[in-house]
C-alpha atoms as a PDB file:
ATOM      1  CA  UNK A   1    -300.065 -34.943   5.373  1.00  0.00           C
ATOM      2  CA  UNK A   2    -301.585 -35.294   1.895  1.00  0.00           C
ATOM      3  CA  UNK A   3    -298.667 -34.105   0.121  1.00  0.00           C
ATOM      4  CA  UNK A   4    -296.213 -36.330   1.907  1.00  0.00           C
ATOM      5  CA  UNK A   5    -298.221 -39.388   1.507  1.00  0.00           C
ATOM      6  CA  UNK A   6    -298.392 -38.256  -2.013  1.00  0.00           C
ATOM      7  CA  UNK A   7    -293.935 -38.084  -2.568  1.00  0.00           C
ATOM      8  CA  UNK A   8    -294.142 -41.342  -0.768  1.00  0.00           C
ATOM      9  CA  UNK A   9    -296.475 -42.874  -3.333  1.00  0.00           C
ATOM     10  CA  UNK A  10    -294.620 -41.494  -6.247  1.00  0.00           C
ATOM     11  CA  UNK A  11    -291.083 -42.637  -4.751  1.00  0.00           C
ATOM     12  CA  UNK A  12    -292.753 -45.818  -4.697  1.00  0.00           C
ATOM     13  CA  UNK A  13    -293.992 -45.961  -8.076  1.00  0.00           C
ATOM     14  CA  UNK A  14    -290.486 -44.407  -9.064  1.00  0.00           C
ATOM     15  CA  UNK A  15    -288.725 -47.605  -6.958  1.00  0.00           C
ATOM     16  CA  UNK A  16    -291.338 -50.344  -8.237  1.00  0.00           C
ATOM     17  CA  UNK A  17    -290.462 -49.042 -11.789  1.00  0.00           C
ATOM     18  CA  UNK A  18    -286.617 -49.387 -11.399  1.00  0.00           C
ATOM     19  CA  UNK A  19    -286.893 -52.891 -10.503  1.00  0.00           C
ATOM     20  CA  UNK A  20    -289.502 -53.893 -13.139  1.00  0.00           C
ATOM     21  CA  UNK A  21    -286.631 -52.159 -15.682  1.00  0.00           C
ATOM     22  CA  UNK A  22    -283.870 -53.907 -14.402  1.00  0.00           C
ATOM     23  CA  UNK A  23    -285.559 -57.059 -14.350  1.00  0.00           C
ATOM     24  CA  UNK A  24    -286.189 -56.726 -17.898  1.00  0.00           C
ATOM     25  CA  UNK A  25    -282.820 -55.934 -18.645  1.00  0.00           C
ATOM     26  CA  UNK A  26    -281.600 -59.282 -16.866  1.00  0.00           C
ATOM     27  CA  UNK A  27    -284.467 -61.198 -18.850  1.00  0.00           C
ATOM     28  CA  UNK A  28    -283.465 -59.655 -22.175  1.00  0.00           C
ATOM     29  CA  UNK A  29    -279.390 -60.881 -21.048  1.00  0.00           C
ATOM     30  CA  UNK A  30    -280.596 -64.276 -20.694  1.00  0.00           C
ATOM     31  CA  UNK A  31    -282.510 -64.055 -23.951  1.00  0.00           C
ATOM     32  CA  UNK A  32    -279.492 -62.926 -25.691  1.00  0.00           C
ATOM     33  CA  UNK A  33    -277.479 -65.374 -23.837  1.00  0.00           C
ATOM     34  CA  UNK A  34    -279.149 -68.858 -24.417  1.00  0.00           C
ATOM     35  CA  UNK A  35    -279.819 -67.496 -28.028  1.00  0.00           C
ATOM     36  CA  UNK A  36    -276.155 -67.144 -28.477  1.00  0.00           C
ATOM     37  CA  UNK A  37    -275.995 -70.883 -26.794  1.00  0.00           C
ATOM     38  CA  UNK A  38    -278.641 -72.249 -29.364  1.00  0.00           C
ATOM     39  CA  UNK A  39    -276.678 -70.726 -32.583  1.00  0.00           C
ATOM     40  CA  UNK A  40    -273.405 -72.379 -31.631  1.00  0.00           C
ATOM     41  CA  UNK A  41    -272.209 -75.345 -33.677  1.00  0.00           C
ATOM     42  CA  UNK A  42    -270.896 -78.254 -32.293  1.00  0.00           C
ATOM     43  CA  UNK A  43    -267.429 -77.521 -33.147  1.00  0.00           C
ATOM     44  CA  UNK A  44    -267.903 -73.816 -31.333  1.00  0.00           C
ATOM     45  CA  UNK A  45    -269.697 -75.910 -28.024  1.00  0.00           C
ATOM     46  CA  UNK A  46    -266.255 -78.029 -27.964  1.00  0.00           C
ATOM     47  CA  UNK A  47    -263.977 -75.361 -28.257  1.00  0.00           C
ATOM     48  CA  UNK A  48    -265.888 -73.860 -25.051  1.00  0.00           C
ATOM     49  CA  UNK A  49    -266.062 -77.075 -23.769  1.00  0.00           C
ATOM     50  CA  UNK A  50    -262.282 -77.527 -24.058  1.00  0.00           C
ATOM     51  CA  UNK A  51    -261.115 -74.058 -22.959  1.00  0.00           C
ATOM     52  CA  UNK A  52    -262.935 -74.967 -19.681  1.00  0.00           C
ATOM     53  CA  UNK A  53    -261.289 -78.074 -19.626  1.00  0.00           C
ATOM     54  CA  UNK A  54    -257.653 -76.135 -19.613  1.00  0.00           C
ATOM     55  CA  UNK A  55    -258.951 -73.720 -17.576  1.00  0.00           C
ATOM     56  CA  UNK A  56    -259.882 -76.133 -14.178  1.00  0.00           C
ATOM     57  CA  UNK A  57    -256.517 -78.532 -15.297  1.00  0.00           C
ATOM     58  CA  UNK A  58    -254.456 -75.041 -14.669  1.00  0.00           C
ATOM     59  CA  UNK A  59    -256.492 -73.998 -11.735  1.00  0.00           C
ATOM     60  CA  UNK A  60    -255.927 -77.734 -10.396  1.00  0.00           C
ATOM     61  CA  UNK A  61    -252.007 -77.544 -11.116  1.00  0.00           C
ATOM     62  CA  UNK A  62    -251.862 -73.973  -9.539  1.00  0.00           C
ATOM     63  CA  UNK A  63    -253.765 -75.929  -6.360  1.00  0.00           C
ATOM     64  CA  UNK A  64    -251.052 -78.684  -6.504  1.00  0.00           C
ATOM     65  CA  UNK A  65    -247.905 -76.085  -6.652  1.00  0.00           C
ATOM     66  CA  UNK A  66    -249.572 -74.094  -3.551  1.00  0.00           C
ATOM     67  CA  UNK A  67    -249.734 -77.433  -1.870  1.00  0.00           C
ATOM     68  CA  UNK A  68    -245.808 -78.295  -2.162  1.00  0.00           C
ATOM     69  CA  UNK A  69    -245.202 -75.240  -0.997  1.00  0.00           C
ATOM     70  CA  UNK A  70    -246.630 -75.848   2.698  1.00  0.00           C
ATOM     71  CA  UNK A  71    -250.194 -73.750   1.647  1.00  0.00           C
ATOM     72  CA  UNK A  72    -253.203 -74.926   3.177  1.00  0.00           C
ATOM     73  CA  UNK A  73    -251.680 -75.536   6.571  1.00  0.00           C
ATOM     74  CA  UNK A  74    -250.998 -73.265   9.262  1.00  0.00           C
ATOM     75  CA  UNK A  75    -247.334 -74.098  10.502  1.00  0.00           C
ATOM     76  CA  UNK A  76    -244.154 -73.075  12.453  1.00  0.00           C
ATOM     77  CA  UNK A  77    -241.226 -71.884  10.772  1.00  0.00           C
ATOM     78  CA  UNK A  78    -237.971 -73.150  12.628  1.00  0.00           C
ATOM     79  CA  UNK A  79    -235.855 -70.680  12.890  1.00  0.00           C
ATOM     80  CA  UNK A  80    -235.385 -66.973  11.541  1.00  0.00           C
ATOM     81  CA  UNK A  81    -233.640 -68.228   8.714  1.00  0.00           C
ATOM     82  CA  UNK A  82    -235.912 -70.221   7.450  1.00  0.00           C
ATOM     83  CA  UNK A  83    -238.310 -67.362   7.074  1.00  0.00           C
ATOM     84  CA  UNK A  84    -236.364 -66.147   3.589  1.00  0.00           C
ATOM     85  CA  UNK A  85    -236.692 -69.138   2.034  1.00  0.00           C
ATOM     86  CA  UNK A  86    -240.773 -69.364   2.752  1.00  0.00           C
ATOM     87  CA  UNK A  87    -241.195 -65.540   1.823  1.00  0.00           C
ATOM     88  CA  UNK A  88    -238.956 -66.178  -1.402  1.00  0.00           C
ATOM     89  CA  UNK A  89    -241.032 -68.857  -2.488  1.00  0.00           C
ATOM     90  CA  UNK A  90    -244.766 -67.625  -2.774  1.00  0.00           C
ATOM     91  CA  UNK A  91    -246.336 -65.061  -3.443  1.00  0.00           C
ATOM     92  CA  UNK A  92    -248.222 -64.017  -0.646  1.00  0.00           C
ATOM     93  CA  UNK A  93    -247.435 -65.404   2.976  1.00  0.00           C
ATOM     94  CA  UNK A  94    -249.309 -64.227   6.194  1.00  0.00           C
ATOM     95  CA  UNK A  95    -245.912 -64.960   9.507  1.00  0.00           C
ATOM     96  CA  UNK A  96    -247.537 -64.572  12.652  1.00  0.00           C
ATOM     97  CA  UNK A  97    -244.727 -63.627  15.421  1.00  0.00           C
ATOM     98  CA  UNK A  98    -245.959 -64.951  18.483  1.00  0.00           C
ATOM     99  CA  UNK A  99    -244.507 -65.565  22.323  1.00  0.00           C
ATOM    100  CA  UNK A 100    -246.186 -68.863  23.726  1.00  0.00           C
ATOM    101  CA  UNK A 101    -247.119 -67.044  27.131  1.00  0.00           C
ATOM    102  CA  UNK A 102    -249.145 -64.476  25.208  1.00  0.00           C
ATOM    103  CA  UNK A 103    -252.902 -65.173  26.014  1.00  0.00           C
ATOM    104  CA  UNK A 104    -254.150 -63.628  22.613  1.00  0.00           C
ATOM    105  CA  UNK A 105    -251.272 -65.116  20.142  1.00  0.00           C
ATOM    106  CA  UNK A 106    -253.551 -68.461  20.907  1.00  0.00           C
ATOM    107  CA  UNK A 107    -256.581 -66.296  20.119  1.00  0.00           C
ATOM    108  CA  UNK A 108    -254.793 -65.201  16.875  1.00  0.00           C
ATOM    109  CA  UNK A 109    -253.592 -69.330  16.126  1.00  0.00           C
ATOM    110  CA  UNK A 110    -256.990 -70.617  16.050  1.00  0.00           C
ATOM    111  CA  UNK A 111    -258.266 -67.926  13.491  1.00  0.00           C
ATOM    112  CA  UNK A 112    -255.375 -68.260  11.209  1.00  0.00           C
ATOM    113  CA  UNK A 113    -255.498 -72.105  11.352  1.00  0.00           C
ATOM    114  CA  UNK A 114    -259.385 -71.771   9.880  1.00  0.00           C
ATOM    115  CA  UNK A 115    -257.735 -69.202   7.156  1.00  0.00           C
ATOM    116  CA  UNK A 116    -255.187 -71.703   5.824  1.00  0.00           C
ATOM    117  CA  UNK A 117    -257.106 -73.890   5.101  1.00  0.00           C
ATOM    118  CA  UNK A 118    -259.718 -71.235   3.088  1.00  0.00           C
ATOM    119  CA  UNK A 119    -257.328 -69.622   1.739  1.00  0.00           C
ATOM    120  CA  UNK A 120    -254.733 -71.717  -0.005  1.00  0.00           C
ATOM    121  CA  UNK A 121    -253.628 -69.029  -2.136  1.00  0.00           C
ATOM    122  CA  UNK A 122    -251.116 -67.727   0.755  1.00  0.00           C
ATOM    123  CA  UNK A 123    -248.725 -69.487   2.977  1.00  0.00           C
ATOM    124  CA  UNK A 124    -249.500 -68.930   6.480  1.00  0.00           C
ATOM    125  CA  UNK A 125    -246.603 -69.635   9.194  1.00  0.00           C
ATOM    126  CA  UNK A 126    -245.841 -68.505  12.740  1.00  0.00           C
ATOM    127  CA  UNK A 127    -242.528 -67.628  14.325  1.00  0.00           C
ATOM    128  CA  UNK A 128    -241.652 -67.610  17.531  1.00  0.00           C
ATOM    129  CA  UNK A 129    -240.505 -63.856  18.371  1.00  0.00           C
ATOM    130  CA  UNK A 130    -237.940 -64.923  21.413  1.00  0.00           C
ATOM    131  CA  UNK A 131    -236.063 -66.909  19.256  1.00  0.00           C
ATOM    132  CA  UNK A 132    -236.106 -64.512  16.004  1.00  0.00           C
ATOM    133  CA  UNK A 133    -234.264 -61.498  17.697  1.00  0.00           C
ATOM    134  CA  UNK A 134    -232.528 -60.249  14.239  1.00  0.00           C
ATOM    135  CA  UNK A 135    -236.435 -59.966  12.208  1.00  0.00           C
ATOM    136  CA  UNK A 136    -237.964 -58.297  15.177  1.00  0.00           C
ATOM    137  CA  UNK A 137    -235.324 -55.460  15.181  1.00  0.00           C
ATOM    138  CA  UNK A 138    -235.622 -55.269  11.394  1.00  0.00           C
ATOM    139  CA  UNK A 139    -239.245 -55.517  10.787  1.00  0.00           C
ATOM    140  CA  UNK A 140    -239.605 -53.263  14.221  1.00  0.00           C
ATOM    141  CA  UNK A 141    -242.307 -56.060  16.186  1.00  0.00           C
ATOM    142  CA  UNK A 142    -242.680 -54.423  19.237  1.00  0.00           C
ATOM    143  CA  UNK A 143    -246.589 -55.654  20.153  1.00  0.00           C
ATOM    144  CA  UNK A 144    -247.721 -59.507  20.443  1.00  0.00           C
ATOM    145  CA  UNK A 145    -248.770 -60.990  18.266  1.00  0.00           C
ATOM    146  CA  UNK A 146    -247.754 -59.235  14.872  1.00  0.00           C
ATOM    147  CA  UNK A 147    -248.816 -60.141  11.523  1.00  0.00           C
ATOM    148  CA  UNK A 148    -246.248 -59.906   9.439  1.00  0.00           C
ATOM    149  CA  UNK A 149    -248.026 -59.098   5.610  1.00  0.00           C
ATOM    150  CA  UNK A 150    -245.576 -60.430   3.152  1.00  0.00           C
ATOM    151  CA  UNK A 151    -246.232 -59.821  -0.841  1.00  0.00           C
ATOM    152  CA  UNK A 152    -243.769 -60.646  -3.738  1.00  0.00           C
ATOM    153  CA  UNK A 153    -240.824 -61.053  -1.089  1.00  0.00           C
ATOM    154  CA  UNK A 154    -241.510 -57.292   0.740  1.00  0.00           C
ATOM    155  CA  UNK A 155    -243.145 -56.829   3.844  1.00  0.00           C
ATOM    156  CA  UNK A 156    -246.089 -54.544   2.898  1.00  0.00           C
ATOM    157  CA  UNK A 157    -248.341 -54.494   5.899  1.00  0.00           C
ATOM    158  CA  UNK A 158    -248.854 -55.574   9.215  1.00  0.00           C
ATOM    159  CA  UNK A 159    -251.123 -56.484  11.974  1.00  0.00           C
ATOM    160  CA  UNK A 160    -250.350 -55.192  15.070  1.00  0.00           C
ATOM    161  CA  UNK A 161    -252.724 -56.320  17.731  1.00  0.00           C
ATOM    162  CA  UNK A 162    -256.182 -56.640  17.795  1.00  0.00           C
ATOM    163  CA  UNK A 163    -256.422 -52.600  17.191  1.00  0.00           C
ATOM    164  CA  UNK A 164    -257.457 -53.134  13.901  1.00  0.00           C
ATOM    165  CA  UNK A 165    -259.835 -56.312  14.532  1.00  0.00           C
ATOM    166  CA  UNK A 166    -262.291 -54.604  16.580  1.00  0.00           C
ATOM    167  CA  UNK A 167    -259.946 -54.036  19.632  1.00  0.00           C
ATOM    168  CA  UNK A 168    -261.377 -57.040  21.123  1.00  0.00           C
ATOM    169  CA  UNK A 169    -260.696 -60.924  22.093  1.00  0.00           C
ATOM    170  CA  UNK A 170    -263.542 -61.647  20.200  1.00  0.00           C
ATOM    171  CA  UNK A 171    -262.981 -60.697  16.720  1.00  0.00           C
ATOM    172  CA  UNK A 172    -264.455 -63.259  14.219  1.00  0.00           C
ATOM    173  CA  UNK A 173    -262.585 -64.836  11.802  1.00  0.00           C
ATOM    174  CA  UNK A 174    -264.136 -63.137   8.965  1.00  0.00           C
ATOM    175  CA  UNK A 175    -263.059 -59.655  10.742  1.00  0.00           C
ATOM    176  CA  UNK A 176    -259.412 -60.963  10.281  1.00  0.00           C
ATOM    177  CA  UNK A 177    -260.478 -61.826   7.284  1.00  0.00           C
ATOM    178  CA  UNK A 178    -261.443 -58.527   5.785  1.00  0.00           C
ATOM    179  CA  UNK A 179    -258.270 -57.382   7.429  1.00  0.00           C
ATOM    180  CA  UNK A 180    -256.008 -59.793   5.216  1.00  0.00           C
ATOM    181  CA  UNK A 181    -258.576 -58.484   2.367  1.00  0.00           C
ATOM    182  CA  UNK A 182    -257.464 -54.903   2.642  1.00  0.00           C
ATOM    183  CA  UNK A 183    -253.768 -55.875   2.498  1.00  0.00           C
ATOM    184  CA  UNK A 184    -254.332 -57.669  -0.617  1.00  0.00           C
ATOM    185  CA  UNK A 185    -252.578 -60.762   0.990  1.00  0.00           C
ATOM    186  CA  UNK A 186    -255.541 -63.297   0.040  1.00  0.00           C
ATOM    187  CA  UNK A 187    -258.191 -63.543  -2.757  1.00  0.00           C
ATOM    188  CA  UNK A 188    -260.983 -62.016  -0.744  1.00  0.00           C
ATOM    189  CA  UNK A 189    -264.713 -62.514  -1.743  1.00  0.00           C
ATOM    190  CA  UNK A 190    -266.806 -60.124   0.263  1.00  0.00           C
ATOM    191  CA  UNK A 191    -266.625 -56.265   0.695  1.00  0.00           C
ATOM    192  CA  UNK A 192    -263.854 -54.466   2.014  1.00  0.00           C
ATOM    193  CA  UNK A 193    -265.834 -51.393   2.544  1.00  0.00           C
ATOM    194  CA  UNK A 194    -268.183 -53.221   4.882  1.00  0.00           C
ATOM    195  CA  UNK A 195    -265.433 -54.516   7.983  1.00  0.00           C
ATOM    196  CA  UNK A 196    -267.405 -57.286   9.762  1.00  0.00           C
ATOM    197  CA  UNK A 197    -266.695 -55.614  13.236  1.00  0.00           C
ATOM    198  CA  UNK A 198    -268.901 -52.580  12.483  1.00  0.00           C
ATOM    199  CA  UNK A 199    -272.156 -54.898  12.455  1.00  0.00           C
ATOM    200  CA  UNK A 200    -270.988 -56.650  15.930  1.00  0.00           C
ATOM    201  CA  UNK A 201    -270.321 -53.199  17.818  1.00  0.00           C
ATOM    202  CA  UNK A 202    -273.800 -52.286  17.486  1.00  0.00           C
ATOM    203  CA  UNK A 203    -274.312 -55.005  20.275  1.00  0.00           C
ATOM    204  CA  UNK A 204    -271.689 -53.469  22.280  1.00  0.00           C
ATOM    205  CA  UNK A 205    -268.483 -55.226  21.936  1.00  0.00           C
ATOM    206  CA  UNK A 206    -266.027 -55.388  24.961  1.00  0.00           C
ATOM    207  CA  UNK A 207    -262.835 -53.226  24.440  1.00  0.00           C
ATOM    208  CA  UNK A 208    -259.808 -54.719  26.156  1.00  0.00           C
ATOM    209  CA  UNK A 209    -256.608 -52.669  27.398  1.00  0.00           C
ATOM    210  CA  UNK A 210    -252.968 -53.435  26.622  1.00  0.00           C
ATOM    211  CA  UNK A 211    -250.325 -54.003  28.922  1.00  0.00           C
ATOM    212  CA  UNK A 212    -246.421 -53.730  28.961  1.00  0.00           C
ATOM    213  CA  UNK A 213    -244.832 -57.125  29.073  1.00  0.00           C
ATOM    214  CA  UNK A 214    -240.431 -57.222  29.267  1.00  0.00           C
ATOM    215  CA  UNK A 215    -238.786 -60.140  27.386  1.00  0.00           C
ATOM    216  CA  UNK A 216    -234.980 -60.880  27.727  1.00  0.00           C
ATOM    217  CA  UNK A 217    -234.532 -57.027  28.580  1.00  0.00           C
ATOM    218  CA  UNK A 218    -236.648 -56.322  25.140  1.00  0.00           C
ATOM    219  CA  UNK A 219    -239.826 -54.421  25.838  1.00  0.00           C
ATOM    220  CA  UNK A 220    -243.187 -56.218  23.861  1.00  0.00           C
ATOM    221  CA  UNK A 221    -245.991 -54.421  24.284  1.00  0.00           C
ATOM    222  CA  UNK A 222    -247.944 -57.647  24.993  1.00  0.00           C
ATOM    223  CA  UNK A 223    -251.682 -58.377  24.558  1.00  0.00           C
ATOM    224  CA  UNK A 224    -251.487 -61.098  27.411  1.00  0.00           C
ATOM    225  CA  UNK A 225    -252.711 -60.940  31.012  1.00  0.00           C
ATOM    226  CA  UNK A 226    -250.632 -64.637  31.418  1.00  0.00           C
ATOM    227  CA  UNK A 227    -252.960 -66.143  33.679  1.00  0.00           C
END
C-alpha cells in the first residue's frame, strides 16, 4: 500500500511539474511576444497593420466569389447536365442524390442545409436520382441517399448511407460533419481522429436495418420504410 501511494505521489509531483514548465514556457512566449510588439516602430505597426488589411479584403473577395457561385445555400440542381457545369466551377461541391419517397434523404436535407450555410467554402446541391439515370450508372449510386464527394472536378469519395454516420437516423450534424472532414471536402475545425458518433454510442444508439427498394426496374438499395 505504502509503495503505491508513494508512485502515485511522485507521478503527481512529476504531472504538477509538467504543467508549472509549460506554463512558463507560454509566459516566457508572451514575454517575447509583446516585447517584440513594444520594439516595433510605427512604420513596422503599419506595415502589419496593412498586411491584415489585404489579408481580410482577400478573404472578403474569396467570400463574395463563393457566393456567385450558389455557396452558402443548399439547392437542387435541374437536371443531370447541369451537374458539370456546378462541379467545373468550384472547388469542392458536396451532390446529394436523393429519391423524394426516401424517408432518410429528408433526414440527410436538413443536415446538409445547416452545413451550407457553415461551410461556404463548398457548394452543396442535391439531385434527384430518378431523373439522373446516365450519373447513377457512371458514378455506380446504388443506395439512397448518396453523397457524391466532388474535389477539383473528380469524384473522390462518397457517402453511402448512414453506414458511416453511426448507422443510425440520428446522426448529428457534426457526425456528418467529421465525415465531410475526412474527405477533405470542407475546411474542418475539430478532430478527425475523434468521430462524434463514438461519444453518442456509449448511450446506446439505435442501429437501423436497410431494405431493398425497386425504381423504374433499377434496384436502390433504399434507406426508406415510405410510411
Amino acid at each position: 500500500k505504502m509503495a503505491a501511494d508513494t508512485s502515485v505521489d511522485i507521478l503527481q509531483k512529476v504531472l504538477e511539474n509538467e504543467i508549472l514548465q509549460t506554463t512558463k514556457v507560454v509566459e516566457e512566449h508572451l514575454d517575447a511576444e509583446m516585447q517584440k510588439l513594444d520594439q516595433m516602430d510605427e512604420d513596422e505597426l503599419e506595415r502589419l497593420k496593412q498586411r491584415r488589411l489585404e489579408a481580410l479584403k482577400k478573404a472578403q473577395q474569396q467570400k463574395q466569389e463563393w457566393l456567385s457561385k450558389g455557396h452558402g445555400e443548399y439547392r437542387e440542381i435541374p437536371s443531370e447536365r447541369d451537374f458539370f457545369q456546378e462541379v467545373k466551377e468550384s472547388k469542392n461541391v458536396v451532390c446529394h442524390f436523393y429519391r423524394d419517397t426516401t424517408f432518410r434523404c429528408q433526414i440527410m436535407d436538413r443536415h446538409l442545409t445547416v452545413l451550407a450555410k457553415k461551410h461556404i467554402e463548398t457548394k452543396f446541391v442535391k439531385l434527384n436520382a430518378e431523373k439522373s439515370p446516365f450519373l447513377c450508372e457512371r458514378l455506380r449510386i446504388k443506395v439512397l441517399p448518396t453523397l457524391a464527394l466532388v474535389k477539383d472536378g473528380k469524384t473522390q469519395d462518397y457517402v453511402v448511407g448512414f453506414t458511416d454516420l453511426g448507422n443510425t437516423d440520428d446522426f448529428t450534424t457534426e457526425t456528418l460533419e467529421w465525415r465531410l472532414g475526412c474527405a477533405d471536402v470542407i475546411n474542418y475545425s475539430g478532430n478527425l481522429m475523434d468521430p462524434p458518433f463514438q461519444s453518442q454510442k456509449k448511450f446506446g444508439t439505435s442501429f437501423t436495418k436497410l431494405d431493398k427498394k425497386t425504381i423504374r426496374g433499377k434496384k436502390y438499395d433504399s434507406d426508406s420504410d415510405d410510411d
